[in-house]
C-alpha atoms as a PDB file:
ATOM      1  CA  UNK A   1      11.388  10.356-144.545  1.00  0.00           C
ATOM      2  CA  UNK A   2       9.015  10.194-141.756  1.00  0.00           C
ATOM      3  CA  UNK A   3       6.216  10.152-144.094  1.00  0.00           C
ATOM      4  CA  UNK A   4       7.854   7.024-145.761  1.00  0.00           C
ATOM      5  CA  UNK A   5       8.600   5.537-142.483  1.00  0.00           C
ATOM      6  CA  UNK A   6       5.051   5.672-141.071  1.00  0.00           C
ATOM      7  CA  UNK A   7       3.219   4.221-144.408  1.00  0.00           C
ATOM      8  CA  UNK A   8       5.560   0.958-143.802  1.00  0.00           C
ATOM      9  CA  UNK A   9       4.018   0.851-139.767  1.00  0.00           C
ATOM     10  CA  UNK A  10       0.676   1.168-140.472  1.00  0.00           C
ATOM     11  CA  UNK A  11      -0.259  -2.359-140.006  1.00  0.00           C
ATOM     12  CA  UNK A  12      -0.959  -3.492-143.629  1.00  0.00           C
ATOM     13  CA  UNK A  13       2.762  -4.504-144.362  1.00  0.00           C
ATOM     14  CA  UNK A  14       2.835  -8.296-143.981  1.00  0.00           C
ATOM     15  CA  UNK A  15       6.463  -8.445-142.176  1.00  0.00           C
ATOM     16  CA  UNK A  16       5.033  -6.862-139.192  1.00  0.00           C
ATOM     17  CA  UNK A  17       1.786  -9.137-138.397  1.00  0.00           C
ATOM     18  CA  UNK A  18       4.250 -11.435-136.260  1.00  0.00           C
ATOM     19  CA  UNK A  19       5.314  -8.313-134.319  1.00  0.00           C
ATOM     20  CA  UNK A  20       1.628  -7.044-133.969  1.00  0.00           C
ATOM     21  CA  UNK A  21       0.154 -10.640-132.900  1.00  0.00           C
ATOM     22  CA  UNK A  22       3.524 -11.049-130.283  1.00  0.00           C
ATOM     23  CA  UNK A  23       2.406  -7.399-129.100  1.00  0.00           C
ATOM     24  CA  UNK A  24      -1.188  -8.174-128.405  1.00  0.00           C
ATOM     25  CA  UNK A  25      -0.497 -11.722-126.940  1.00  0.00           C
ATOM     26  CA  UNK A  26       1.373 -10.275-124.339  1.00  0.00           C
ATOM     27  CA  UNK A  27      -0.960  -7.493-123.433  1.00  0.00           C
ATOM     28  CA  UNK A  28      -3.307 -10.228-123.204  1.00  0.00           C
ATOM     29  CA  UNK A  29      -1.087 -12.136-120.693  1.00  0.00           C
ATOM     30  CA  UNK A  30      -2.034 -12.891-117.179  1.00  0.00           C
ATOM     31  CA  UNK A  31       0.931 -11.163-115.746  1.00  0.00           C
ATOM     32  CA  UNK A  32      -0.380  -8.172-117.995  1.00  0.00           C
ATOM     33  CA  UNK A  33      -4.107  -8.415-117.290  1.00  0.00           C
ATOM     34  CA  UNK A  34      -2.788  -8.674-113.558  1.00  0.00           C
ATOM     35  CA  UNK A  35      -0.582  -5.396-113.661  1.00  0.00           C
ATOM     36  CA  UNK A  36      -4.038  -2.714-113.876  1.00  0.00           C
ATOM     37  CA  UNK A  37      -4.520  -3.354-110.525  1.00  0.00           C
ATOM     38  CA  UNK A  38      -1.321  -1.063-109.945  1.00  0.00           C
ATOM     39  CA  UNK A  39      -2.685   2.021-108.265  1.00  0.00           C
ATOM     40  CA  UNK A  40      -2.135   5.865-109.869  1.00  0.00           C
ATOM     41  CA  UNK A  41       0.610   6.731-107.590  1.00  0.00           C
ATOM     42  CA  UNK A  42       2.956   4.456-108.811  1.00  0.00           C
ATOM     43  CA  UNK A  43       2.381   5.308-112.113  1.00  0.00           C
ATOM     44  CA  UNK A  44       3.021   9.273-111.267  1.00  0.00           C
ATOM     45  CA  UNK A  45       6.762   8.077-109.309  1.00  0.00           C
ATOM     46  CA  UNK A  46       7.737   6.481-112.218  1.00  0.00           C
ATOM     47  CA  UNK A  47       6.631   8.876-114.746  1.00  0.00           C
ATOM     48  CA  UNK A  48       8.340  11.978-112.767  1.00  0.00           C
ATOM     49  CA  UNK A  49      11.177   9.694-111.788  1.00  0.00           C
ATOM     50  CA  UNK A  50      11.793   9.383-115.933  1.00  0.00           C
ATOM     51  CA  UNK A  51      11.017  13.365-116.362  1.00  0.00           C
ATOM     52  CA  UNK A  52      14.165  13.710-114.044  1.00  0.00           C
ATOM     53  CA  UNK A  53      16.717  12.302-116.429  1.00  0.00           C
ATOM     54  CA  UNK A  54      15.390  14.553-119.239  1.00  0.00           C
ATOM     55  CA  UNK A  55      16.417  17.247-116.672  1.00  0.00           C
ATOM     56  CA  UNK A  56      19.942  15.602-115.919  1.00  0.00           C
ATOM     57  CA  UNK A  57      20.647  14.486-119.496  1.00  0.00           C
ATOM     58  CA  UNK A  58      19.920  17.999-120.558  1.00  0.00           C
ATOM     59  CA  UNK A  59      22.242  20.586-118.715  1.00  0.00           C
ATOM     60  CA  UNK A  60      24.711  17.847-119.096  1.00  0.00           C
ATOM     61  CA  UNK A  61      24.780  17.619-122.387  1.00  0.00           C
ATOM     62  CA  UNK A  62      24.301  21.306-123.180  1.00  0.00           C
ATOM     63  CA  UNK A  63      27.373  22.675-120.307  1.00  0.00           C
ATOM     64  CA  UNK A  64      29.722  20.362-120.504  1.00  0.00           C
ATOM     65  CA  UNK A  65      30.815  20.650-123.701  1.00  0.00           C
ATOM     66  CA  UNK A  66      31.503  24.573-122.730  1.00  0.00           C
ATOM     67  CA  UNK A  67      33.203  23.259-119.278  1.00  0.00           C
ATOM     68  CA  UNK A  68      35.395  20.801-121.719  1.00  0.00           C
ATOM     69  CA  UNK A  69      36.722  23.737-123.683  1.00  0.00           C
ATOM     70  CA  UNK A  70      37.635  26.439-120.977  1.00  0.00           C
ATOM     71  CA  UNK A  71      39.446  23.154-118.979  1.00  0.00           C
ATOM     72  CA  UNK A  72      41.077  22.644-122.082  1.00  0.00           C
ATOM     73  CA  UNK A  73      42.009  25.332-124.723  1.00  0.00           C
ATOM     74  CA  UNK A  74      43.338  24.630-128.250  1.00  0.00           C
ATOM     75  CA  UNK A  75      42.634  20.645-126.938  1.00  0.00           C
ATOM     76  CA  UNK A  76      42.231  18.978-130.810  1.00  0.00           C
ATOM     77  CA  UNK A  77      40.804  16.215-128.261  1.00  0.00           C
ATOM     78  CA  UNK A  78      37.325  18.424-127.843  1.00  0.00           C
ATOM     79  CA  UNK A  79      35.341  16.905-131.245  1.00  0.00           C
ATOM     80  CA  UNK A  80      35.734  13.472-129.550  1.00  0.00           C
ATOM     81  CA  UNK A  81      33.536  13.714-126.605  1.00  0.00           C
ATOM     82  CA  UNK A  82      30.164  13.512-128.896  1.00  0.00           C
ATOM     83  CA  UNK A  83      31.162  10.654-130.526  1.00  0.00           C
ATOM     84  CA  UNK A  84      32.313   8.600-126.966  1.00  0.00           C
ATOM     85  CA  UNK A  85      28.839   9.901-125.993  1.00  0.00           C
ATOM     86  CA  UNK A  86      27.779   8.774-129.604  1.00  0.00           C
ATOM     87  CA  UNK A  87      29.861   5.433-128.764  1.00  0.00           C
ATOM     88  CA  UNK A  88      28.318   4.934-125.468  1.00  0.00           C
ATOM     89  CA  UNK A  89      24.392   4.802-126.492  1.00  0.00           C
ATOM     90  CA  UNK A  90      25.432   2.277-128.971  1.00  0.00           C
ATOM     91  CA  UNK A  91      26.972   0.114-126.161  1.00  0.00           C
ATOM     92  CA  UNK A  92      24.300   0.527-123.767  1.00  0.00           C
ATOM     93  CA  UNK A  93      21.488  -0.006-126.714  1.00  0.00           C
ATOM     94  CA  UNK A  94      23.160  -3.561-127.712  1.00  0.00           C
ATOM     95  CA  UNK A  95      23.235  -4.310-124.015  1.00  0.00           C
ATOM     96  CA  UNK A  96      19.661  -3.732-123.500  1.00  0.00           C
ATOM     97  CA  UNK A  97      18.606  -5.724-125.814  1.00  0.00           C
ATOM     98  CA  UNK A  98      20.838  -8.655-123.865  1.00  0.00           C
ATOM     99  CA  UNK A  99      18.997  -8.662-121.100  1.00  0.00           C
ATOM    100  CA  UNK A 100      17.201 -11.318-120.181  1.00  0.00           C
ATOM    101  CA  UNK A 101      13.370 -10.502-119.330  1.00  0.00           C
ATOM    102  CA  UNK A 102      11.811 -11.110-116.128  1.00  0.00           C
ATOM    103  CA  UNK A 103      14.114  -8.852-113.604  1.00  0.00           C
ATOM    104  CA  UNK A 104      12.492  -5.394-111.948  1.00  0.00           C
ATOM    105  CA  UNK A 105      13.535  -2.971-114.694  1.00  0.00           C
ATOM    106  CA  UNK A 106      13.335  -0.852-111.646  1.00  0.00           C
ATOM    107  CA  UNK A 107      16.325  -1.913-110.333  1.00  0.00           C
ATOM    108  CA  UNK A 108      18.151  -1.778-114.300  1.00  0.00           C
ATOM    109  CA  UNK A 109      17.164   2.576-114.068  1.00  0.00           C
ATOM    110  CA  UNK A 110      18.428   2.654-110.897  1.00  0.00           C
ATOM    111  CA  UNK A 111      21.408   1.842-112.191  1.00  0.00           C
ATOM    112  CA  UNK A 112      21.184   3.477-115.283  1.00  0.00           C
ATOM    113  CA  UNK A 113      20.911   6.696-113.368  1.00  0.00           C
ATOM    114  CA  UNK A 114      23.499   6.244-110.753  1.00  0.00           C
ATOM    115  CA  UNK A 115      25.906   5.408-114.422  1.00  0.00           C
ATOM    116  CA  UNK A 116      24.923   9.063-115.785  1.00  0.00           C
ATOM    117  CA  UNK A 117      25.141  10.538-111.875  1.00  0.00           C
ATOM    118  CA  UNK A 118      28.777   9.105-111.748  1.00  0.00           C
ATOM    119  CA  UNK A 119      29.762  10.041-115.450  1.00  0.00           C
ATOM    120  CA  UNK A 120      28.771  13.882-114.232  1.00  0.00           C
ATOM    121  CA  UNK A 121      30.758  13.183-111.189  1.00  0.00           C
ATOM    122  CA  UNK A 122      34.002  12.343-113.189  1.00  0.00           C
ATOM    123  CA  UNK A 123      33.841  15.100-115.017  1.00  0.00           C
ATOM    124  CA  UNK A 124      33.424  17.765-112.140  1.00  0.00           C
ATOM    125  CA  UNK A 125      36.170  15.832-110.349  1.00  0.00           C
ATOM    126  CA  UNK A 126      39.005  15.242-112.933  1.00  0.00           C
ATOM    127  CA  UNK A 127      38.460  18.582-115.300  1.00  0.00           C
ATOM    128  CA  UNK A 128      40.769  16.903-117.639  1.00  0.00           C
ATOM    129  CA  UNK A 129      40.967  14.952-121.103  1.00  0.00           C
ATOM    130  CA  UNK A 130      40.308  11.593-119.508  1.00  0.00           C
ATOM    131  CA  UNK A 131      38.264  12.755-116.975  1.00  0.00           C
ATOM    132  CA  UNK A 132      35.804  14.164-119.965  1.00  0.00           C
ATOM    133  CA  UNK A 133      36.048  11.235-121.549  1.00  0.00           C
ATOM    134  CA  UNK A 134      35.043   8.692-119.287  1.00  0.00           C
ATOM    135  CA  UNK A 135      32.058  11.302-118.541  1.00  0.00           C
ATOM    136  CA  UNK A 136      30.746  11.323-122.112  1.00  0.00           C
ATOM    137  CA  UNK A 137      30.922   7.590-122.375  1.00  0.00           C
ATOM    138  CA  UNK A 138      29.085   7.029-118.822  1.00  0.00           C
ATOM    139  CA  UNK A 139      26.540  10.255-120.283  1.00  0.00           C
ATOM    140  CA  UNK A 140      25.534   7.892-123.166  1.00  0.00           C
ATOM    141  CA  UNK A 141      26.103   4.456-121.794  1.00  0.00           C
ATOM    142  CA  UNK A 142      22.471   4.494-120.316  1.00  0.00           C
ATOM    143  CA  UNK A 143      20.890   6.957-122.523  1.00  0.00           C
ATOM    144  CA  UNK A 144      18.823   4.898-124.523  1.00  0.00           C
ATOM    145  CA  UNK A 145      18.790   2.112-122.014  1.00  0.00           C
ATOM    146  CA  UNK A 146      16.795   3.766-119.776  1.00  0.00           C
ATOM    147  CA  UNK A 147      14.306   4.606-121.829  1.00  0.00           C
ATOM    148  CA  UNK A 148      14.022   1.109-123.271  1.00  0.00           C
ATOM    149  CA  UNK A 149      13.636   0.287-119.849  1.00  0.00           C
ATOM    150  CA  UNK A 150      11.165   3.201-118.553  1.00  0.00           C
ATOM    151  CA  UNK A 151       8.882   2.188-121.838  1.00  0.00           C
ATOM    152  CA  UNK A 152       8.754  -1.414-121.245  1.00  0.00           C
ATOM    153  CA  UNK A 153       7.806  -0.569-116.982  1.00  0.00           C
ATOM    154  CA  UNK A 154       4.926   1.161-118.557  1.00  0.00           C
ATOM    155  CA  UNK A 155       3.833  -1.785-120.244  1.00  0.00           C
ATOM    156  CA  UNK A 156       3.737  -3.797-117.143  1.00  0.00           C
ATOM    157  CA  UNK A 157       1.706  -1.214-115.062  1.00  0.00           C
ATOM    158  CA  UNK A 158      -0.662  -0.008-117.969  1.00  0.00           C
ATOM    159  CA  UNK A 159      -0.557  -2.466-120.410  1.00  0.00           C
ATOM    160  CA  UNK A 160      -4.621  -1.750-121.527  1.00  0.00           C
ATOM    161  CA  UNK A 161      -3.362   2.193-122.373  1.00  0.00           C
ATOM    162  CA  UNK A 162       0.279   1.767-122.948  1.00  0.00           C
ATOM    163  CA  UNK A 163       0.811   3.796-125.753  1.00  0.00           C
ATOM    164  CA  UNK A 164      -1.009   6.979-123.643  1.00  0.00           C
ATOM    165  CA  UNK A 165       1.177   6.463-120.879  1.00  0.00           C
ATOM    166  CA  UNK A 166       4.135   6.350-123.335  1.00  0.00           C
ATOM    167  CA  UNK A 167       2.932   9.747-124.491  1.00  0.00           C
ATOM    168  CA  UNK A 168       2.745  11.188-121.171  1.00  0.00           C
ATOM    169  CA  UNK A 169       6.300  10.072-119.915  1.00  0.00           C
ATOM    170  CA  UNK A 170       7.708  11.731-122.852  1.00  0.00           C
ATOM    171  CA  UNK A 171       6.285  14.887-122.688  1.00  0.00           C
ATOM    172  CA  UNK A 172       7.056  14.878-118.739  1.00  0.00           C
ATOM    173  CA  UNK A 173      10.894  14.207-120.247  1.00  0.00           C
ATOM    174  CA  UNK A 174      10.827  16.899-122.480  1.00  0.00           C
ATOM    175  CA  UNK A 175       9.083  19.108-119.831  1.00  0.00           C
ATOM    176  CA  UNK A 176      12.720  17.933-117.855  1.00  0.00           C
ATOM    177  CA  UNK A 177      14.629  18.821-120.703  1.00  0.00           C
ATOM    178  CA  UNK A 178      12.277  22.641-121.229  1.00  0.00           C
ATOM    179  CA  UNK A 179      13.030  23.647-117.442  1.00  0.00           C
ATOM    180  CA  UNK A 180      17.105  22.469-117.262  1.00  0.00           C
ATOM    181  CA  UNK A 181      18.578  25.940-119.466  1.00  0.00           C
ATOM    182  CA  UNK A 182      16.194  28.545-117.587  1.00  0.00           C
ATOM    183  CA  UNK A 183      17.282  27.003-114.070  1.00  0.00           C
ATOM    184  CA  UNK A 184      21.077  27.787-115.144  1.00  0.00           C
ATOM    185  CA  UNK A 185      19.847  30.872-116.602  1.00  0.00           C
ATOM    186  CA  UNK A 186      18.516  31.599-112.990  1.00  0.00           C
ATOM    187  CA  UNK A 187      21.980  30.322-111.282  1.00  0.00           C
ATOM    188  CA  UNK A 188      23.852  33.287-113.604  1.00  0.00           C
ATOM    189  CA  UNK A 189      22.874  35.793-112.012  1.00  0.00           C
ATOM    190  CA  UNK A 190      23.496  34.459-108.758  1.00  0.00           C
ATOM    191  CA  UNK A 191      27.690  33.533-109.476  1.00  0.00           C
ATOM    192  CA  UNK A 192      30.463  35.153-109.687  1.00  0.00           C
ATOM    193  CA  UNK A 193      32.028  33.772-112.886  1.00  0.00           C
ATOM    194  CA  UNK A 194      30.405  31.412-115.530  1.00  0.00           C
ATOM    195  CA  UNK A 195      32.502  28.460-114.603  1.00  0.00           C
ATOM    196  CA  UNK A 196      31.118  28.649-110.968  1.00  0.00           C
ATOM    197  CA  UNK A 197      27.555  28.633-113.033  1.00  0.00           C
ATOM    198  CA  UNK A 198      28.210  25.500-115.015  1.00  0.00           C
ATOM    199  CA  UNK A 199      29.724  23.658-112.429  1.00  0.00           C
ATOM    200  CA  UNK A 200      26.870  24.420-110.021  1.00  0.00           C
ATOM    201  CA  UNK A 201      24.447  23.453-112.769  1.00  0.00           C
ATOM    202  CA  UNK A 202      26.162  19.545-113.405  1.00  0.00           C
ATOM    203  CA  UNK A 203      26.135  19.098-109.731  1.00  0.00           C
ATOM    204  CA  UNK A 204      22.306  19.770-109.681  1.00  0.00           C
ATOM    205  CA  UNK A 205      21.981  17.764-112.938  1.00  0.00           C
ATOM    206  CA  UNK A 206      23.830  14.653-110.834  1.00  0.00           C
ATOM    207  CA  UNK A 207      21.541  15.144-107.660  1.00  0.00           C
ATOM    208  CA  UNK A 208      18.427  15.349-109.887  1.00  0.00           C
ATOM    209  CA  UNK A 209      19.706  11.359-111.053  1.00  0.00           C
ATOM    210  CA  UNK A 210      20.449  10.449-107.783  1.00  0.00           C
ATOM    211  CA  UNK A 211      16.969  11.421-106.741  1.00  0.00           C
ATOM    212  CA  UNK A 212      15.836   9.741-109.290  1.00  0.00           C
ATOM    213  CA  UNK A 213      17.463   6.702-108.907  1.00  0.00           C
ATOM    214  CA  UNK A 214      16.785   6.397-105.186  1.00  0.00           C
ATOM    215  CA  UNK A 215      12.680   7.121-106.276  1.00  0.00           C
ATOM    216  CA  UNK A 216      13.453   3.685-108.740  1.00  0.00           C
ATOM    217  CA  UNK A 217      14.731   1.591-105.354  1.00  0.00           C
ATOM    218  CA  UNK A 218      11.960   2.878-103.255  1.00  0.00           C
ATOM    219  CA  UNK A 219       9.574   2.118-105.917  1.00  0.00           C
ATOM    220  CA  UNK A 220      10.916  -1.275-106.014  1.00  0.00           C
ATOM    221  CA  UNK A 221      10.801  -1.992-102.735  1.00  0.00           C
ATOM    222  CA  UNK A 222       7.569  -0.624-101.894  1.00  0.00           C
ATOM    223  CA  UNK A 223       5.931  -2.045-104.834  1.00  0.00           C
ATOM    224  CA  UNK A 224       7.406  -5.118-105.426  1.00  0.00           C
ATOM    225  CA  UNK A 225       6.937  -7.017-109.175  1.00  0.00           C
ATOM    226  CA  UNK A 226       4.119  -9.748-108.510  1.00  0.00           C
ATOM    227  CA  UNK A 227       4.778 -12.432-110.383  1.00  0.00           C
ATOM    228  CA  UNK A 228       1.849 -14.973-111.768  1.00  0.00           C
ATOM    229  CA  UNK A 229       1.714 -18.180-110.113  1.00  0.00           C
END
C-alpha cells in the first residue's frame, strides 16, 4: 500500500502540480523568506516542546487503559474509550483544518496541550465511567491538531529546509514516546502497588504537557510572529 501510495506523490501525477506550485509560492513568500532570520534556539524550544507530547501522549495512552479496567471490573463500557479517543482526533482534525491562517499557532499548542493535560486530569480525578470518557475524548481531541500545528510552525521558521526540520521533530517525538514505558518501568520499583505506579506515571505525563505548553506561551511571547508590512 505504501508502495502504491508513494508512486501517486512523486510529482509526475498531474492532480498534484496545483498543490506543488501553491507549496513553493509560499516558501517563496516574503513572510517566508523573512522567517530564516529566526535564530537556532527557537527552533530547539519548539522542537523539544513537540518531543514532550510524544512523552505525554504515550504513557497516557499505554496506562490508562489498565487504570480504566482495575477502576472498573466486568465494565462492558471499557471497548469504548478507543473509539471516543478514535472520535476525538476526528473532531479536532476537522477543526484544524477550520482555522483561519494568520494566528501564532503557538498559542493553538498551547492549548492543545493544556486540552490533553486536563483530559489526564479528569481521569486521575473522577476514576469512573464518565470520568474516562471525557479523558479519552480530551486525549484525542488535540492529537492530530497539534501536530498539524507543530508542522506548519516549522514552515514559518525554516521554510528553505522544512521537510529536514519535519524529520527531526518527529524523531524527537518518537524519542518522547521511546523514553515514556522505561520511566514507569523505573517508578515500579519504587511503589508499593501498581495502581500507585500508573497513577504516578499520568500525573508526570500531565506535567510533561503543562511544561510544554507553558514553553509554547513563553515562546510566543518572547518571540513574537513578525508580520510583513
Amino acid at each position: 500500500m505504501t508502495a502504491l501510495v508513494w508512486r501517486r506523490l512523486d510529482g509526475s501525477d498531474e492532480r498534484l502540480q496545483p498543490l506543488t506550485a501553491r507549496v513553493h509560492k509560499e516558501a517563496c513568500e516574503p513572510s517566508a523568506v523573512a522567517s530564516v532570520g529566526h535564530g537556532s534556539f527557537e527552533m530547539v524550544l519548539l522542537t523539544l516542546a513537540y518531543g514532550i507530547a510524544g512523552f505525554g501522549y504515550i504513557i497516557t495512552a499505554t496506562f490508562l487503559p489498565v487504570i480504566a479496567r482495575a477502576a472498573l471490573p466486568g465494565s462492558h463500557w471499557l471497548d469504548l474509550f478507543w473509539p471516543l479517543f478514535g472520535l476525538g482526533v476526528m473532531t479536532g482534525a476537522w477543526l484544524a483544518t477550520r482555522i483561519r491562517p494568520g494566528g501564532d499557532l503557538r498559542l493553538l499548542l498551547l492549548c492543545g496541550y493544556l486540552i490533553q493535560a486536563f483530559g489526564i486530569g479528569i481521569s486521575l480525578w473522577s476514576p469512573s465511567l464518565i470520568g474516562f470518557a471525557l479523558g479519552s475524548l480530551l486525549l484525542g481531541l488535540p492529537f492530530t491538531a497539534n501536530t498539524f500545528f507543530a508542522l506548519q510552525e516549522v514552515r514559518r521558521l525554516r521554510p528553505a529546509a522544512a521537510a529536514s526540520f519535519m524529520g527531526l521533530m518527529t524523531a524527537t517525538y518518537s524519542v518522547g514516546q521511546i523514553l515514556g514505558p522505561p520511566l514507569v518501568a523505573v517508578l515500579m520499583h519504587g511503589a508499593r502497588t501498581p495502581g500507585e505506579t500508573f497513577t504516578l506515571s499520568l500525573q508526570i505525563a500531565a506535567a510533561t504537557l503543562l511544561f510544554g505548553a507553558c514553553t509554547f506561551g513563553w515562546m510566543a511571547r518572547v518571540y513574537p510572529v513578525k508580520r510583513p508590512v
